[in-house]
N, C-alpha and C. Protein backbone atom coordinates (compact mmCIF):
# COMPACT_ATOMS: atom_id res chain seq x y z
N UNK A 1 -39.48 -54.35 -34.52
CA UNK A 1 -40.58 -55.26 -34.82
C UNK A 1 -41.80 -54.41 -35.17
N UNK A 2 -42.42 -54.98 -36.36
CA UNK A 2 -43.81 -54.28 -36.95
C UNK A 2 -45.17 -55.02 -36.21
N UNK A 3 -45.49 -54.06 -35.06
CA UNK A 3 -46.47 -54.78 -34.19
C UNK A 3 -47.73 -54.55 -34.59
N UNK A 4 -48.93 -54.95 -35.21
CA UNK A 4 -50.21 -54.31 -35.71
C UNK A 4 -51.37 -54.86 -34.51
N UNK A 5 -52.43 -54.03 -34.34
CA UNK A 5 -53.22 -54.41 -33.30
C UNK A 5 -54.63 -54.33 -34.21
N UNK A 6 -55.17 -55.63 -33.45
CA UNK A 6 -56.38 -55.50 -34.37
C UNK A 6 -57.33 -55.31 -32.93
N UNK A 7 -58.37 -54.73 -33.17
CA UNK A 7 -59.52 -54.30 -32.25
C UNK A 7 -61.19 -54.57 -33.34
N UNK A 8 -61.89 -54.34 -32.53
CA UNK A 8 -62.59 -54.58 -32.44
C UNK A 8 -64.00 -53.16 -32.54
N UNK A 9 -65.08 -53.44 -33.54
CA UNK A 9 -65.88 -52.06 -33.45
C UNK A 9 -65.91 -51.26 -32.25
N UNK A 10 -65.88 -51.66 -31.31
CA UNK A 10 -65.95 -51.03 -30.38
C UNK A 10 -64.30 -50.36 -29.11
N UNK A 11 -63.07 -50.85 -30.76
CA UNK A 11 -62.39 -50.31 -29.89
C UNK A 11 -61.28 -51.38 -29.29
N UNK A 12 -62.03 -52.20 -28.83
CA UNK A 12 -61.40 -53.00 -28.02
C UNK A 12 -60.35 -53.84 -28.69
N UNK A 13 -59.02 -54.10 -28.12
CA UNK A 13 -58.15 -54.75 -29.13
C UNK A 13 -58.29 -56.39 -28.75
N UNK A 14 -58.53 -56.77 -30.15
CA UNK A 14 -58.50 -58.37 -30.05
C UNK A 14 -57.79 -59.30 -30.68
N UNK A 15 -56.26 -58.69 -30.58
CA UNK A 15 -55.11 -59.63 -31.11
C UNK A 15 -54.08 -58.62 -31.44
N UNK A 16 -53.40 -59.24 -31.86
CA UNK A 16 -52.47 -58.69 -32.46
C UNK A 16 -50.93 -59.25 -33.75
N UNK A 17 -51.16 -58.61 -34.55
CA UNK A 17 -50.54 -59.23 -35.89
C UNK A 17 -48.76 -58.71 -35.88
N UNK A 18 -48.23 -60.04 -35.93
CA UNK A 18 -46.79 -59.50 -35.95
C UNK A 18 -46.12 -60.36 -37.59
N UNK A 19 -45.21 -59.73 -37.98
CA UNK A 19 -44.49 -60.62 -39.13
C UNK A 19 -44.26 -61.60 -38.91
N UNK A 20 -44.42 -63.04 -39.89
CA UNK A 20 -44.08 -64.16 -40.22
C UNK A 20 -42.76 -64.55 -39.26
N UNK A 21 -41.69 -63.81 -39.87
CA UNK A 21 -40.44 -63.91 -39.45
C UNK A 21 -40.66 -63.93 -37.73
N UNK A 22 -40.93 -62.97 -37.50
CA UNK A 22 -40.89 -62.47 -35.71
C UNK A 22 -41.29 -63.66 -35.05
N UNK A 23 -42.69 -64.29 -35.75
CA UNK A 23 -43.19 -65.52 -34.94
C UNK A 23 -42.43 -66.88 -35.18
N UNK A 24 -41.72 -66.94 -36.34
CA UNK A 24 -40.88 -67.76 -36.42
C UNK A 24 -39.47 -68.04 -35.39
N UNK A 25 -39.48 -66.64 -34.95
CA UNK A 25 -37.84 -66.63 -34.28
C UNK A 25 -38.86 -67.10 -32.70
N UNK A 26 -39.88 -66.05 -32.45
CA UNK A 26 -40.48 -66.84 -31.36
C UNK A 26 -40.96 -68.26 -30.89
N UNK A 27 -40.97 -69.03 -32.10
CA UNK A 27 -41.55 -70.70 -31.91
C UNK A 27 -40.29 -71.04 -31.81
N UNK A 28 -39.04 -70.79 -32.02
CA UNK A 28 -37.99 -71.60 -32.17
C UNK A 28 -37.45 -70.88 -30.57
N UNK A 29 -37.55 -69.78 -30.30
CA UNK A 29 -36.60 -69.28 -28.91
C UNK A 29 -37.60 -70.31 -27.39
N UNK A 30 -38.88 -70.17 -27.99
CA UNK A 30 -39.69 -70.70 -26.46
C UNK A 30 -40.21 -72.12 -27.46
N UNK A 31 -39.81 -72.88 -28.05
CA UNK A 31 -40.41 -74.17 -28.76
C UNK A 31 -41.52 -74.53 -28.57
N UNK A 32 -42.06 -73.36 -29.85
CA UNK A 32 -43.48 -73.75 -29.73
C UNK A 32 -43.46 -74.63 -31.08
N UNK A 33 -44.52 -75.82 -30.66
CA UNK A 33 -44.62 -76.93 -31.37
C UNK A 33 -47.09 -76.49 -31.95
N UNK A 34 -46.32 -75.62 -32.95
CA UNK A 34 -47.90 -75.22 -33.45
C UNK A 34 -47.86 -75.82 -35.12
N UNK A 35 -48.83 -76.95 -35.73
CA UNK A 35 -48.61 -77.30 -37.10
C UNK A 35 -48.78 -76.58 -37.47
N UNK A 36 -48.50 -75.94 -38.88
CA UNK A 36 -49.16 -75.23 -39.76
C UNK A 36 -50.65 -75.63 -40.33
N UNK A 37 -51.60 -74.86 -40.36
CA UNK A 37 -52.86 -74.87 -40.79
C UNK A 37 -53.14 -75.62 -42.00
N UNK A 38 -53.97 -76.99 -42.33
CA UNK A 38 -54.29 -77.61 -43.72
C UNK A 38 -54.42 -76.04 -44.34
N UNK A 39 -54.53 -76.60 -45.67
CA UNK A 39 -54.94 -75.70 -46.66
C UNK A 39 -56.56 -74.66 -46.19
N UNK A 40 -56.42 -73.83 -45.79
CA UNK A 40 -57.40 -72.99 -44.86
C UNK A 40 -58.38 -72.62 -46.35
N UNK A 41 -57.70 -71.88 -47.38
CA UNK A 41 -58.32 -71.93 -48.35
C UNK A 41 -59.17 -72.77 -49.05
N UNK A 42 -58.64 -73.84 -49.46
CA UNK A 42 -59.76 -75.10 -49.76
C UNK A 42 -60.79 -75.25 -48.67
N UNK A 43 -60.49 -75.36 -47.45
CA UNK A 43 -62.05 -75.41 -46.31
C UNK A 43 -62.54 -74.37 -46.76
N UNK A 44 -62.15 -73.11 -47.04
CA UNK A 44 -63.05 -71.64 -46.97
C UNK A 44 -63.65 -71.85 -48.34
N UNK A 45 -63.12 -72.59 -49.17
CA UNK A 45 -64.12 -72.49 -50.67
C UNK A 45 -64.81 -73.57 -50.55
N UNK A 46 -64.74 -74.86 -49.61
CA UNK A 46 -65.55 -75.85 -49.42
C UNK A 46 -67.01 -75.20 -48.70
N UNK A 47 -66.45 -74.16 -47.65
CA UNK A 47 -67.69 -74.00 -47.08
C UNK A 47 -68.36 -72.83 -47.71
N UNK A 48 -67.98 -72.16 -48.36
CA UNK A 48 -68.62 -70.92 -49.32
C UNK A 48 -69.52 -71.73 -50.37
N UNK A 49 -68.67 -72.90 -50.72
CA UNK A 49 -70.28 -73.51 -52.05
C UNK A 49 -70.71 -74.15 -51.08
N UNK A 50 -70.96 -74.98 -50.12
CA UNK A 50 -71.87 -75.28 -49.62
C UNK A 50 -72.80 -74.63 -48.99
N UNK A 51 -72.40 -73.22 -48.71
CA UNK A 51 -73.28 -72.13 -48.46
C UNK A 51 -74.39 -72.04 -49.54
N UNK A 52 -73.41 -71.59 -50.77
CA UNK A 52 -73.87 -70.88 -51.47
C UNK A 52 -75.17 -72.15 -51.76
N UNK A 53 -75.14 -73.32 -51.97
CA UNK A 53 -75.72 -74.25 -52.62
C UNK A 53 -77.15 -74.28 -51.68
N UNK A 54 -77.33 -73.78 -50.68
CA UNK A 54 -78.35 -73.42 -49.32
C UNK A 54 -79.20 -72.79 -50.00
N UNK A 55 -78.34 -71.58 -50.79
CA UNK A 55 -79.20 -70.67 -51.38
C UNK A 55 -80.13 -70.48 -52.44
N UNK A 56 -81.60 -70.00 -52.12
CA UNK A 56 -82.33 -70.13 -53.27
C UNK A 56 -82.65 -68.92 -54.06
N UNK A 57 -83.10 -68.25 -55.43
CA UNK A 57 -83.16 -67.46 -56.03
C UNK A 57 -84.26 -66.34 -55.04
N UNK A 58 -84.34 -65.33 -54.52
CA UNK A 58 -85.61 -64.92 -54.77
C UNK A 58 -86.47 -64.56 -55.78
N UNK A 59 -87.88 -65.26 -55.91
CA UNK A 59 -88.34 -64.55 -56.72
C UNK A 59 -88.95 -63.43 -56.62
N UNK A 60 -89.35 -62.41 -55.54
CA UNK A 60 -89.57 -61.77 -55.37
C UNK A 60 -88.74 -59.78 -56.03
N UNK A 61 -87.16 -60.58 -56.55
CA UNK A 61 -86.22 -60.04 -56.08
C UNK A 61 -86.26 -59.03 -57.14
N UNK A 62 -85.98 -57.46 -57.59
CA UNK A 62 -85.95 -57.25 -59.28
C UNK A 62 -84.59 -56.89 -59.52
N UNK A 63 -84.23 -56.37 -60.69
CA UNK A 63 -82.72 -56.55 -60.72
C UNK A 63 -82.67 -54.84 -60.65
């Protein structure tokens, strides 16, 4: 198994990333009942233009 650890600036590990597959064999051995995520992408571009739309030009700004 390809185990990846994610941490944190300071080091500290705060998760850890395993293959698709691996977690698949794990939801089915201990039945885990987790939906799959709506379209995560469409929320993340919903909330990026509504960000962006917050935003005003500076005029201060030079190029």
């Amino acid at each position: 198994m390809d185990i990846k650890y994610l941490s944190d600036a300071k080091g500290t590990i705060t998760g850890v990333f395993i293959p698709i597959e691996e977690w698949q064999r794990l939801q089915k051995q201990y039945g885990i009942q987790e939906p799959a995520p709506a379209d995560s992408g469409k929320q993340l571009r919903q909330q990026l233009t509504g960000a962006l739309q917050h935003l005003k030009p500076d005029d201060d700004a030079e190029d």
